[in-house]
N, C-alpha and C. Protein backbone atom coordinates (compact mmCIF):
# COMPACT_ATOMS: atom_id res chain seq x y z
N UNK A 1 0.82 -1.20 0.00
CA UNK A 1 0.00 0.00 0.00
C UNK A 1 0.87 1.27 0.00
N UNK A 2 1.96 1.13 0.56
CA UNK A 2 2.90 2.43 0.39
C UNK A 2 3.30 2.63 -0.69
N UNK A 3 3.41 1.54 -1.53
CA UNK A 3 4.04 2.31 -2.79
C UNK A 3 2.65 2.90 -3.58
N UNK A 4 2.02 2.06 -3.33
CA UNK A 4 0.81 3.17 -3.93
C UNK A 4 0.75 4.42 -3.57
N UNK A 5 0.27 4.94 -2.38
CA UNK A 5 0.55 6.03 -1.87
C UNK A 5 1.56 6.93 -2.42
N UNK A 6 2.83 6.69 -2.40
CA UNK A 6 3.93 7.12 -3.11
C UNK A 6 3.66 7.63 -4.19
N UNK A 7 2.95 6.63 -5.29
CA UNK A 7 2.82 7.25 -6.43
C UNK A 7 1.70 7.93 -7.08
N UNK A 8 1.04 8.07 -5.89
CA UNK A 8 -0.22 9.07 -6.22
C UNK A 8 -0.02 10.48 -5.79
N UNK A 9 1.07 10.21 -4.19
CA UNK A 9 1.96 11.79 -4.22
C UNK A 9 2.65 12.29 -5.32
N UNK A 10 3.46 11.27 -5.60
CA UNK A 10 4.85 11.63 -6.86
C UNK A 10 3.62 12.26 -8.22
N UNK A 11 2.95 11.72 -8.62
CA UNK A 11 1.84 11.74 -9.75
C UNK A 11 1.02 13.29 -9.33
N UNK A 12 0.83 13.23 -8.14
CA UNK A 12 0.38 14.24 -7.88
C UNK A 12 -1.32 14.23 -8.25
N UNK A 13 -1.77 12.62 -8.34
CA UNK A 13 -3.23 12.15 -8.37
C UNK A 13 -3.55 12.32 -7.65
N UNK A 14 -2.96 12.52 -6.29
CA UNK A 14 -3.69 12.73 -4.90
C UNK A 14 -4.59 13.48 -5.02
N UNK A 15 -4.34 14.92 -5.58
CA UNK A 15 -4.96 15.92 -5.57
C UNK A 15 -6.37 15.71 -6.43
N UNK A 16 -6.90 14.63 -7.27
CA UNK A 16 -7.86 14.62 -8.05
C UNK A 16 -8.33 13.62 -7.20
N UNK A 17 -7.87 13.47 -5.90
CA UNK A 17 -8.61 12.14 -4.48
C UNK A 17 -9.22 12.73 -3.33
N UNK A 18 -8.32 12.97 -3.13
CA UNK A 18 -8.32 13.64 -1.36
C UNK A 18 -7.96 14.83 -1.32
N UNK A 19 -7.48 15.56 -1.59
CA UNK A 19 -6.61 16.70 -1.49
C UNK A 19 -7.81 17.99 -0.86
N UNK A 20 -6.90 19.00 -0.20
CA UNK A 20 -8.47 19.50 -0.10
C UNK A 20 -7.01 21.15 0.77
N UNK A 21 -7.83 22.04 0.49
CA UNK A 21 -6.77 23.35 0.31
C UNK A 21 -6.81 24.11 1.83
N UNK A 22 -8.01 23.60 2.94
CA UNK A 22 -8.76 23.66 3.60
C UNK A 22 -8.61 22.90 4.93
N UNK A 23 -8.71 23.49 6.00
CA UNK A 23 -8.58 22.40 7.20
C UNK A 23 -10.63 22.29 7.27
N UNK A 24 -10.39 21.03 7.47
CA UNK A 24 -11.86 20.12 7.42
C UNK A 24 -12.29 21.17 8.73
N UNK A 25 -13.78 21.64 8.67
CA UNK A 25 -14.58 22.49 9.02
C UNK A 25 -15.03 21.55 10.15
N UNK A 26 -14.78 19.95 10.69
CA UNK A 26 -14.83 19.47 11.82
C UNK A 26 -14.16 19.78 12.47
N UNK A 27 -12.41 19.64 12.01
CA UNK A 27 -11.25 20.16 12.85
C UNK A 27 -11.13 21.40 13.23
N UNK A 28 -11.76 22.47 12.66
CA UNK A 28 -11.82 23.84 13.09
C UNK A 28 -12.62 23.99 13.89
N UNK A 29 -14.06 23.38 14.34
CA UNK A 29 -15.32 23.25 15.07
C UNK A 29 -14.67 23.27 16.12
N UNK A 30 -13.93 21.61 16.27
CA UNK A 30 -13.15 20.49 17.35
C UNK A 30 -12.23 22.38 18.05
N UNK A 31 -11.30 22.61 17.32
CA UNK A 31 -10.77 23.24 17.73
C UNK A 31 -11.05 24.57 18.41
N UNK A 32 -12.09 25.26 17.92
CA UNK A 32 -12.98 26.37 18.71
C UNK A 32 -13.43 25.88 19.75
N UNK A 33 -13.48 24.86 20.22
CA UNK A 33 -14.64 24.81 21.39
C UNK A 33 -14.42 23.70 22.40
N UNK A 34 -13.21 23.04 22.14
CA UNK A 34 -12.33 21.92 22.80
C UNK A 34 -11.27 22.46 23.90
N UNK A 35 -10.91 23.91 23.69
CA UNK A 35 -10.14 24.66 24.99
C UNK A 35 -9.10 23.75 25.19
N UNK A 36 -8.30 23.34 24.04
CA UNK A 36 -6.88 22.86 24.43
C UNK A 36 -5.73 23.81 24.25
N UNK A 37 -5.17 24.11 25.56
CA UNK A 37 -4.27 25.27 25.81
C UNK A 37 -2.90 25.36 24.67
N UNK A 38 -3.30 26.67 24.06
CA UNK A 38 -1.52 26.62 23.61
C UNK A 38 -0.66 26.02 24.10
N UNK A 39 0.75 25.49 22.80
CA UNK A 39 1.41 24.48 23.28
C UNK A 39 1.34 23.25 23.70
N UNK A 40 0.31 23.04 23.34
CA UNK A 40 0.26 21.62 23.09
C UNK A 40 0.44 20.77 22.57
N UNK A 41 0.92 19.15 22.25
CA UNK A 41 1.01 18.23 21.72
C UNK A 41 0.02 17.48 21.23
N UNK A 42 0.25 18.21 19.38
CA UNK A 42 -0.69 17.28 18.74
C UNK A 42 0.01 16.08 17.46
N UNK A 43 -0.86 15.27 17.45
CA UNK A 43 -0.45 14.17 16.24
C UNK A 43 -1.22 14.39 15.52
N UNK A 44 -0.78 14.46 14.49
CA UNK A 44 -1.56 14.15 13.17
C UNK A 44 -1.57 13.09 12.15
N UNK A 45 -2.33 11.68 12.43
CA UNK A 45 -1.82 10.56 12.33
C UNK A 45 -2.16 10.37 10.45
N UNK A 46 -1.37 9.63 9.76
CA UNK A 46 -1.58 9.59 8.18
C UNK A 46 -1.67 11.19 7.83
N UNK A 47 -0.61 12.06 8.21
CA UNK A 47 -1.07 13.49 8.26
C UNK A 47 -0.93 13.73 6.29
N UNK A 48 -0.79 12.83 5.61
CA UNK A 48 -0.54 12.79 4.13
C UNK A 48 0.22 14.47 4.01
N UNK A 49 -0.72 15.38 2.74
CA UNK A 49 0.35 16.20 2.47
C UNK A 49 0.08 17.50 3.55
N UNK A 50 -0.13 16.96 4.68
CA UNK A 50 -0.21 18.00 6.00
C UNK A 50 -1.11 19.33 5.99
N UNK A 51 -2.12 19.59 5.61
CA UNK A 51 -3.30 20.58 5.82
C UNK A 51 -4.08 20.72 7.12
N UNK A 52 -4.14 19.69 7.52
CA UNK A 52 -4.74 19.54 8.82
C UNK A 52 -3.17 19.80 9.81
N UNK A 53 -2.19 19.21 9.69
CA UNK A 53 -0.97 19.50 10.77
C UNK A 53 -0.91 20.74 10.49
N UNK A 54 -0.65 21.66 9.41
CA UNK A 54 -0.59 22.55 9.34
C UNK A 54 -1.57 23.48 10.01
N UNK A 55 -2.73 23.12 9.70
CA UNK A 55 -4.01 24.29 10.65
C UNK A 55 -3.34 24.20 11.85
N UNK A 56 -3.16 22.85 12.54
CA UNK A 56 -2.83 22.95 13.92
C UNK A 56 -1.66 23.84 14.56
N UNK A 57 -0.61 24.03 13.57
CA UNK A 57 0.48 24.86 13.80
C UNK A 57 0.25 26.17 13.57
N UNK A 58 -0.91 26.49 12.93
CA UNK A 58 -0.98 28.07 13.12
C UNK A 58 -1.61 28.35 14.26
N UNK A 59 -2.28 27.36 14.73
CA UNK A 59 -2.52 27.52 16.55
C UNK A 59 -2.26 27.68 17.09
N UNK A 60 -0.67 27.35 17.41
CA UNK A 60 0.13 27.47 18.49
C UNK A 60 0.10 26.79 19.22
N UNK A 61 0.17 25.57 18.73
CA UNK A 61 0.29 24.33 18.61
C UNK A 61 1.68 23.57 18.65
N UNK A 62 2.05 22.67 19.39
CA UNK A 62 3.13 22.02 19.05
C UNK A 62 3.42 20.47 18.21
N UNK A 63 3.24 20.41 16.70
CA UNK A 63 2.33 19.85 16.23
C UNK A 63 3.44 18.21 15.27
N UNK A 64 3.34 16.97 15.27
CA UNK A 64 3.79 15.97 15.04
C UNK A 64 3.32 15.46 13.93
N UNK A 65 3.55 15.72 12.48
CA UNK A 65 2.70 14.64 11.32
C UNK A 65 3.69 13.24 11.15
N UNK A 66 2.77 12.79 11.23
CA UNK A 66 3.39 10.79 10.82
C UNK A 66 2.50 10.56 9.51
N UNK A 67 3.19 9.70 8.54
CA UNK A 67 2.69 9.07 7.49
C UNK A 67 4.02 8.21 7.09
N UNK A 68 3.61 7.19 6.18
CA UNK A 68 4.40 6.67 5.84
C UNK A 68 5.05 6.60 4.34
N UNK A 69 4.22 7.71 3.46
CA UNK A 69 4.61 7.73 2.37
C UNK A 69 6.12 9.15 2.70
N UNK A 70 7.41 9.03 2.11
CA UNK A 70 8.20 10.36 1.91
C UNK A 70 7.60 10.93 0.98
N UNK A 71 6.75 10.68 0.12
CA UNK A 71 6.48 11.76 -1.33
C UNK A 71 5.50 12.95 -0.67
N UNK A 72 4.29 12.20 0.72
CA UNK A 72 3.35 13.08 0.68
C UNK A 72 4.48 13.86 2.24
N UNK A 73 4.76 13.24 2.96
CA UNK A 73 5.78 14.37 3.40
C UNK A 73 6.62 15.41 2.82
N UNK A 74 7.25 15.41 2.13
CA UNK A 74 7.70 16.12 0.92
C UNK A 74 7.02 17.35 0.75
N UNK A 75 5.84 17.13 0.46
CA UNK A 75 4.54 17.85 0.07
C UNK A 75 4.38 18.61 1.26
N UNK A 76 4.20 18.14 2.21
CA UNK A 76 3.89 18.66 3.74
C UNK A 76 5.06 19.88 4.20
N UNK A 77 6.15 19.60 3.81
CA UNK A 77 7.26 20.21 4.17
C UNK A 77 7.17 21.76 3.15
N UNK A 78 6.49 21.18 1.99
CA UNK A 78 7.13 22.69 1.42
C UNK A 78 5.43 23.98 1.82
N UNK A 79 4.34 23.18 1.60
CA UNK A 79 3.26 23.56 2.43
C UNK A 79 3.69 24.35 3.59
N UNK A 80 4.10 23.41 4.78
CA UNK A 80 4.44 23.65 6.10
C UNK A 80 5.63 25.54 6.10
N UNK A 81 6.44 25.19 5.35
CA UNK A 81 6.95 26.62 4.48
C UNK A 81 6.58 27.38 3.97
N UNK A 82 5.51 27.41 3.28
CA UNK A 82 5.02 28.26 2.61
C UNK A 82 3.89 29.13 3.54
N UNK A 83 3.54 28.50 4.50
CA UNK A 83 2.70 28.86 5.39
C UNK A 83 3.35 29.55 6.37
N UNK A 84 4.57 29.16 6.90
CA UNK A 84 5.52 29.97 7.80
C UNK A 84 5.16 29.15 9.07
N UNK A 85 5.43 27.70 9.30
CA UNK A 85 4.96 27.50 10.27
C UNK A 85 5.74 26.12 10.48
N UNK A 86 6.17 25.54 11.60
CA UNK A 86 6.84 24.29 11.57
C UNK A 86 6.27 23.52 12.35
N UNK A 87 6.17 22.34 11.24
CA UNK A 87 5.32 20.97 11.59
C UNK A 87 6.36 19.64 11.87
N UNK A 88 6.28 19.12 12.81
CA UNK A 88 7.61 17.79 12.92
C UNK A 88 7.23 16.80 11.84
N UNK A 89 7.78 17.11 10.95
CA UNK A 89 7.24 15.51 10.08
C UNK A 89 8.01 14.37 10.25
N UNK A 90 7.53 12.81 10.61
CA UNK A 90 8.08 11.86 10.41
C UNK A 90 7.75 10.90 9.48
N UNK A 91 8.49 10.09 8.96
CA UNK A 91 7.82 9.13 8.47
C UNK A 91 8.04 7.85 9.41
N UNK A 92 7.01 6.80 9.47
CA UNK A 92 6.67 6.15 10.30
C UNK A 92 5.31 5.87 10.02
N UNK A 93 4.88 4.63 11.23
CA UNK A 93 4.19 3.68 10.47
C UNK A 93 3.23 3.93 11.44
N UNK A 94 2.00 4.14 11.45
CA UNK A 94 0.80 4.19 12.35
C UNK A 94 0.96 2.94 13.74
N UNK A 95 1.25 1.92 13.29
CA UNK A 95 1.30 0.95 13.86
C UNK A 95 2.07 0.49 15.08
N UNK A 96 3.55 1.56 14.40
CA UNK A 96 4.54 1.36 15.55
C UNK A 96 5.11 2.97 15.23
N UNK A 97 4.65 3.82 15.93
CA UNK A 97 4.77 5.14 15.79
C UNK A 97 6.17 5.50 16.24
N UNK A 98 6.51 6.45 16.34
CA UNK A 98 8.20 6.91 16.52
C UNK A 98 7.49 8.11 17.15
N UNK A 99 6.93 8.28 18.44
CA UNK A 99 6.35 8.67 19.23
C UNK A 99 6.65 8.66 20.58
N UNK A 100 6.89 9.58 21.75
CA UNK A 100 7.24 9.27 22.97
C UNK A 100 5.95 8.82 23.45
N UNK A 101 6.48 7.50 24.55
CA UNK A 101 4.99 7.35 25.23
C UNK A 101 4.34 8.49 25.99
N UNK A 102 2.97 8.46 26.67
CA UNK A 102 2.67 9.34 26.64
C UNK A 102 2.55 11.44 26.85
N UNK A 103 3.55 11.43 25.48
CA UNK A 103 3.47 12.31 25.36
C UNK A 103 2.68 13.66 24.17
N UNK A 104 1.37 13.13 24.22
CA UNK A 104 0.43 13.78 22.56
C UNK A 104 -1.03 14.28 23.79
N UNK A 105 -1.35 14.95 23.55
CA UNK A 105 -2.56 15.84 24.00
C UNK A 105 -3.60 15.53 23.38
N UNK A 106 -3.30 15.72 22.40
CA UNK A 106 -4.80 15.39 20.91
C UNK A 106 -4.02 14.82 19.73
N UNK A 107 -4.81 13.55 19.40
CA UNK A 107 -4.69 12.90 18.09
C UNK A 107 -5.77 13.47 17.02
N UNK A 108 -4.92 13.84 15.60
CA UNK A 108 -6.03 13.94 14.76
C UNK A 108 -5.88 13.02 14.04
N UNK A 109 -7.04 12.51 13.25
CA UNK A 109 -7.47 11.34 12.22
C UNK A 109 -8.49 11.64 11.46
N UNK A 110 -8.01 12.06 9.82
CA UNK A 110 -8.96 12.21 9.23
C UNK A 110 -8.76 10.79 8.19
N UNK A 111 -9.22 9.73 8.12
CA UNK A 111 -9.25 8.80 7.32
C UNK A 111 -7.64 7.99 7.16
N UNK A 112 -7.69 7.78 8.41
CA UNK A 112 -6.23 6.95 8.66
C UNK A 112 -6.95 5.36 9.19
N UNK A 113 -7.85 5.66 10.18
CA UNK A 113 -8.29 4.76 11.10
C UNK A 113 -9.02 3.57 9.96
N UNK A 114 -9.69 3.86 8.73
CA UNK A 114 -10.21 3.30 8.02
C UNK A 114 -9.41 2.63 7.01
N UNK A 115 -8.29 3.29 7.23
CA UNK A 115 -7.37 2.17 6.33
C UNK A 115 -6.69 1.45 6.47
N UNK A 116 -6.83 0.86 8.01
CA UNK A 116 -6.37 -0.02 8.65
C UNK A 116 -7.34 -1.34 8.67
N UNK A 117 -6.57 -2.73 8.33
CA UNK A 117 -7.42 -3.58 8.36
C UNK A 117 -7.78 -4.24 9.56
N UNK A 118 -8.74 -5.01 9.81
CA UNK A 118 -9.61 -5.55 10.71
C UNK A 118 -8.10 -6.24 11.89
N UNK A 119 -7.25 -6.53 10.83
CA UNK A 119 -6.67 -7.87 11.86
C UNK A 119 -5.64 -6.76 12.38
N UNK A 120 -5.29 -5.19 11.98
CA UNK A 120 -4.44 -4.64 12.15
C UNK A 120 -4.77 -3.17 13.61
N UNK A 121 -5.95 -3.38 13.70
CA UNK A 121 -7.04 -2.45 14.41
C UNK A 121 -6.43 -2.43 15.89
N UNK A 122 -6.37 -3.77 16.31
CA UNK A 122 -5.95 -3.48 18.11
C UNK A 122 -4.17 -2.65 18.18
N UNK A 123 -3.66 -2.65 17.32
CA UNK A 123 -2.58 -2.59 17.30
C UNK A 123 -2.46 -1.27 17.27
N UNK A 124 -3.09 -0.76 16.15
CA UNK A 124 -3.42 0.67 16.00
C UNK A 124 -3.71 1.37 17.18
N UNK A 125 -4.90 0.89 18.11
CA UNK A 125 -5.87 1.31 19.23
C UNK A 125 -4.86 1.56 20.43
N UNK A 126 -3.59 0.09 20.31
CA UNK A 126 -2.72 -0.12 21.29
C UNK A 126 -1.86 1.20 20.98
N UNK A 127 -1.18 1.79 19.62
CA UNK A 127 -0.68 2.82 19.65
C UNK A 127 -0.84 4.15 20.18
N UNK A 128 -2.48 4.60 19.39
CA UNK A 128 -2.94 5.84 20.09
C UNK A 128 -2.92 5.88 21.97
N UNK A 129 -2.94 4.62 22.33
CA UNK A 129 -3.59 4.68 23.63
C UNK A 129 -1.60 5.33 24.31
N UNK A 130 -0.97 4.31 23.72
CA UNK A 130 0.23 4.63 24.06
C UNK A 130 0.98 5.77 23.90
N UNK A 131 0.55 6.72 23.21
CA UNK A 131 1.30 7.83 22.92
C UNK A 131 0.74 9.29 23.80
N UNK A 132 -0.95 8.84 23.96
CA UNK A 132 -1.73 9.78 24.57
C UNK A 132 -1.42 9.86 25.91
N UNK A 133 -1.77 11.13 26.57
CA UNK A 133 -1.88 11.29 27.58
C UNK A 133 -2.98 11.03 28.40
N UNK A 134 -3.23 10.66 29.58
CA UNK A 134 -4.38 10.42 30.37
C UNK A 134 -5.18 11.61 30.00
N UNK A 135 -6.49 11.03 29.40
CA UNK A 135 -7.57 12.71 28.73
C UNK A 135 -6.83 12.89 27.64
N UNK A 136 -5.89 12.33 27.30
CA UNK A 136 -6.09 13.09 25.86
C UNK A 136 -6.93 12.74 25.38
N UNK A 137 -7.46 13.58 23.72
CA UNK A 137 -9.06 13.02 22.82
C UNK A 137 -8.12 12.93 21.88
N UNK A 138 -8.87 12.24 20.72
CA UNK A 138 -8.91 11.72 19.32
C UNK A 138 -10.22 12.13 18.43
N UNK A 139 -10.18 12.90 17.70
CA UNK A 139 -11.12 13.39 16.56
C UNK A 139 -10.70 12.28 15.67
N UNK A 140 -11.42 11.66 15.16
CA UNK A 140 -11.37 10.37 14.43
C UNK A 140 -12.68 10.39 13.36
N UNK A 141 -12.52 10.18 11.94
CA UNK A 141 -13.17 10.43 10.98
C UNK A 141 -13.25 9.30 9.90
N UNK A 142 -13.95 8.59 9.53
CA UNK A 142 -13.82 7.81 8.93
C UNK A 142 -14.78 7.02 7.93
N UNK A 143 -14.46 6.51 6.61
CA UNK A 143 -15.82 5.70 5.89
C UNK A 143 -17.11 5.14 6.73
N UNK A 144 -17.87 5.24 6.57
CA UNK A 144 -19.22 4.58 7.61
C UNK A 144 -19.62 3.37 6.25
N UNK A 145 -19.58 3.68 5.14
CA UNK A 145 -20.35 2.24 4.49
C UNK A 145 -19.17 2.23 2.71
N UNK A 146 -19.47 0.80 2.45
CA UNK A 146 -18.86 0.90 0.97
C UNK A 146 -19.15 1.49 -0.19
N UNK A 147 -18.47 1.58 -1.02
CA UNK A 147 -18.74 2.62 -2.15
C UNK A 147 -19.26 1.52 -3.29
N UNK A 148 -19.96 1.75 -3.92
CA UNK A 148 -20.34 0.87 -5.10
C UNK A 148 -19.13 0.27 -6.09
N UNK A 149 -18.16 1.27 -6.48
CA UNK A 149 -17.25 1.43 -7.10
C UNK A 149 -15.60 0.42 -6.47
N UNK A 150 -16.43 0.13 -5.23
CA UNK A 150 -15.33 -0.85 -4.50
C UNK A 150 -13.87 0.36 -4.31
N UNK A 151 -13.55 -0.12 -2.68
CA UNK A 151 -12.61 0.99 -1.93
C UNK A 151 -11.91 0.46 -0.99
N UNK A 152 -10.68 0.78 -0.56
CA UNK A 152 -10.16 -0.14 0.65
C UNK A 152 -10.14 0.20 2.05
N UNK A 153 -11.34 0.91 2.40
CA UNK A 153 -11.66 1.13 3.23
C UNK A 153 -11.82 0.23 4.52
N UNK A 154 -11.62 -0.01 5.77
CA UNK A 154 -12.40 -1.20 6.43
C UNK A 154 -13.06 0.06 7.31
N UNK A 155 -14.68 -0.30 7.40
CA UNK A 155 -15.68 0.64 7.74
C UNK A 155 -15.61 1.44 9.29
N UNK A 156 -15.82 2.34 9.35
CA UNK A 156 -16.07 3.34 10.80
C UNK A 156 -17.57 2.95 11.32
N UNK A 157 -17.56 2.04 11.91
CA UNK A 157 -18.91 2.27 12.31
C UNK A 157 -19.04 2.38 14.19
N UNK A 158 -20.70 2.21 14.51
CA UNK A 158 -20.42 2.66 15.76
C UNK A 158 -19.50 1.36 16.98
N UNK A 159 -20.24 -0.42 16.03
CA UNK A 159 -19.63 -1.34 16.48
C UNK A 159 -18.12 -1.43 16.55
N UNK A 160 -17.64 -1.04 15.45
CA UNK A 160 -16.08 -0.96 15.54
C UNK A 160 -15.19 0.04 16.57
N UNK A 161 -16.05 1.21 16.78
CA UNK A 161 -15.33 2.46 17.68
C UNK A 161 -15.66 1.55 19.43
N UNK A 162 -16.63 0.55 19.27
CA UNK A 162 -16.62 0.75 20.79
C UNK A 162 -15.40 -1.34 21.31
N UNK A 163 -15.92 -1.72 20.10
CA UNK A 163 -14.89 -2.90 19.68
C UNK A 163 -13.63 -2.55 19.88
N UNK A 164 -12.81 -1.93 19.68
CA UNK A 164 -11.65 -1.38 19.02
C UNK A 164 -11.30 -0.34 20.61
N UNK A 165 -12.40 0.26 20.45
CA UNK A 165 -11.64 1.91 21.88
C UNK A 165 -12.39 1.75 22.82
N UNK A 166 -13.34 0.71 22.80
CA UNK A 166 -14.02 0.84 24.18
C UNK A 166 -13.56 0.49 25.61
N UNK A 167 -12.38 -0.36 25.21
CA UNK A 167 -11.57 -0.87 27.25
C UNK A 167 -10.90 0.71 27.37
N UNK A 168 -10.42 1.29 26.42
CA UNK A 168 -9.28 2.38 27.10
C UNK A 168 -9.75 3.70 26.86
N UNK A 169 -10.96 3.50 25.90
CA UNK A 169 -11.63 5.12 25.61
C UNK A 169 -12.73 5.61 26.11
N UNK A 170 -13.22 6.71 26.59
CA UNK A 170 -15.11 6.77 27.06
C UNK A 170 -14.88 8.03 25.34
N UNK A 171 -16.07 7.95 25.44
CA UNK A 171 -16.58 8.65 23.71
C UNK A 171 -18.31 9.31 23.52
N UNK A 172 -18.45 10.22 23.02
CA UNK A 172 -19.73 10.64 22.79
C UNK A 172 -20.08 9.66 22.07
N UNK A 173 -21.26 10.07 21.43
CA UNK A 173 -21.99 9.98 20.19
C UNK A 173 -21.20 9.57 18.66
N UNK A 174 -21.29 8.41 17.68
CA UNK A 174 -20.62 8.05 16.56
C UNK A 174 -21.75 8.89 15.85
N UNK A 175 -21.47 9.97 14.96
CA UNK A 175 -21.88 11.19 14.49
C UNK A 175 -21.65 10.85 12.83
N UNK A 176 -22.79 10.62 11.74
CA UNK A 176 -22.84 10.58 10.27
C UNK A 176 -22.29 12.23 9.87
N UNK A 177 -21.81 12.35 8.83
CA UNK A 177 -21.12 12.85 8.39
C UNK A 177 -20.61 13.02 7.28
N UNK A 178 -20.03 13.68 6.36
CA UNK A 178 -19.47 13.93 4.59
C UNK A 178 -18.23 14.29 5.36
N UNK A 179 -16.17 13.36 4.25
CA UNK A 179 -15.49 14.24 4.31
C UNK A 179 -15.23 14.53 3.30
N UNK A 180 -15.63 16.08 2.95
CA UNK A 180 -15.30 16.88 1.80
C UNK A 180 -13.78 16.91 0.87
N UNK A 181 -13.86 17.26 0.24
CA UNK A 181 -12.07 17.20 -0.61
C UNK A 181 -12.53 18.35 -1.88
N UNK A 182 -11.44 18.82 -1.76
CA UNK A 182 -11.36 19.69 -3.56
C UNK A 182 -11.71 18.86 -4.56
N UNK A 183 -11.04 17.91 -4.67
CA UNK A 183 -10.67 16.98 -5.34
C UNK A 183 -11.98 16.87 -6.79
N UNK A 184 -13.38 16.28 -6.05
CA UNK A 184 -14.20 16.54 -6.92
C UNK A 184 -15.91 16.49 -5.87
N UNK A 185 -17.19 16.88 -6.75
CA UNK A 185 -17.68 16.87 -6.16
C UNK A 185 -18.58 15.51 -4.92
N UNK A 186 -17.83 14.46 -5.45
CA UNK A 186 -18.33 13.54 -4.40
C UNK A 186 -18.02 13.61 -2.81
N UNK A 187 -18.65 13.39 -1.89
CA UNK A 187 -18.48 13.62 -0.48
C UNK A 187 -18.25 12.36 -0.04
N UNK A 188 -17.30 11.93 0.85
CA UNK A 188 -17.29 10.32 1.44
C UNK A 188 -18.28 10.03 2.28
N UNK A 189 -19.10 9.15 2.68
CA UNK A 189 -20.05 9.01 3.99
C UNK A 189 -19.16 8.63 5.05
N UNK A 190 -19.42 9.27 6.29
CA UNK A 190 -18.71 8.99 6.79
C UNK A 190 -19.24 8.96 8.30
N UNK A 191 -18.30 8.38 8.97
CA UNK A 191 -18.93 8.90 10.71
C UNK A 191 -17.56 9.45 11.34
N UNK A 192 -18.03 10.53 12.65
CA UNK A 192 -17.15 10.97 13.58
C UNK A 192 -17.56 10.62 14.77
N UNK A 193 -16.34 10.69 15.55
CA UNK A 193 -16.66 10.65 17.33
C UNK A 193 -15.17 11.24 17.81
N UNK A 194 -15.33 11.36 18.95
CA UNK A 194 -14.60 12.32 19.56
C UNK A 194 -13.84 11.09 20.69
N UNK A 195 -13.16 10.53 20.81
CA UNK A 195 -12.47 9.74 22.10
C UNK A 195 -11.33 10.35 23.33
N UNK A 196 -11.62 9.99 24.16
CA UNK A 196 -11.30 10.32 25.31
C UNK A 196 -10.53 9.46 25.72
N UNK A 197 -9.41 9.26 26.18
CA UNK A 197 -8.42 8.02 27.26
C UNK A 197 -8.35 8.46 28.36
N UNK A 198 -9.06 7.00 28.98
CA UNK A 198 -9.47 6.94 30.28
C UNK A 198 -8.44 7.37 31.35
């Protein structure tokens, strides 16, 4: 899957996928009204070509993107410049993060969590839990159903958020949802929830 990735950065197809010029109008919500103090430690997990790490760094924010493609880091870096703002980029693997234990305030996830497969999920769950701080949250965003067109999604639903985060997370409401992209006019279906470590 990484080299795919790779070559949809390098190709620069991303941008006719996902791409989007814009920090997602959830993450700006999340961020008005969540009262997480300047200086804080955020992740931005699959942060691809960093729009969302980036919003977070004009916050004043102390802000971490992980992905595992170098092409869409790359991308992130000259973004992250052009904006005037410095984002830690690593590359690294969701799975086994290059992350101090808990040291992250807020995880963001806009469509990372869904591209993890079923057998790969606790591992994932075991990461975030490990990197967070006691109370830290997770804005987590993800496919809710399949696309006709077939996608490699493995689904966000409400069974999976409480399967998956329910021993180490308490959580609102699994919230339906569109995530928007430039890209074109289709919207993904999707669901959000907000997680908490216990």
């Amino acid at each position: 899957m990484k080299e795919q990735f790779d070559a949809l950065y390098t190709s620069g197809e991303f941008q006719n996928m996902w791409d989007y010029a814009y920090p997602s109008a959830e993450l700006v919500s999340f961020i008005a009204t969540a009262k997480i103090p300047a200086g804080a430690q955020m992740l931005d997990v699959g942060c691809g070509a960093g729009n969302e790490a980036i919003f977070l760094a004009t916050q004043s924010y102390h802000v971490i993107g992980v992905d595992f493609s170098e092409e869409a880091l790359k991308i992130a870096k000259e973004r992250a410049h052009a904006v005037g703002v410095h984002v830690d980029l690593r590359q690294g693997d969701v799975l086994d993060l290059p992350i101090e234990t808990g040291s992250i305030d807020f995880i963001n996830d806009r469509g990372c969590f869904h591209v993890i497969s079923e057998e790969q999920r606790e591992q994932f769950v075991q990461e975030m839990t490990r990197v967070l701080r006691p109370g830290g949250k997770v804005l987590l965003r993800g496919c809710r159903e399949h696309r006709p067109d077939g996608d490699w999604f493995t689904l966000v639903t409400p069974e999976a958020i409480d399967r998956h985060f329910g021993k180490q997370f308490t959580y609102g409401p699994v919230l339906p949802f569109f995530i928007v992209s430039d890209a074109n006019n289709e919207a993904l279906k999707a669901n959000l929830v907000v997680l908490e470590k216990k």
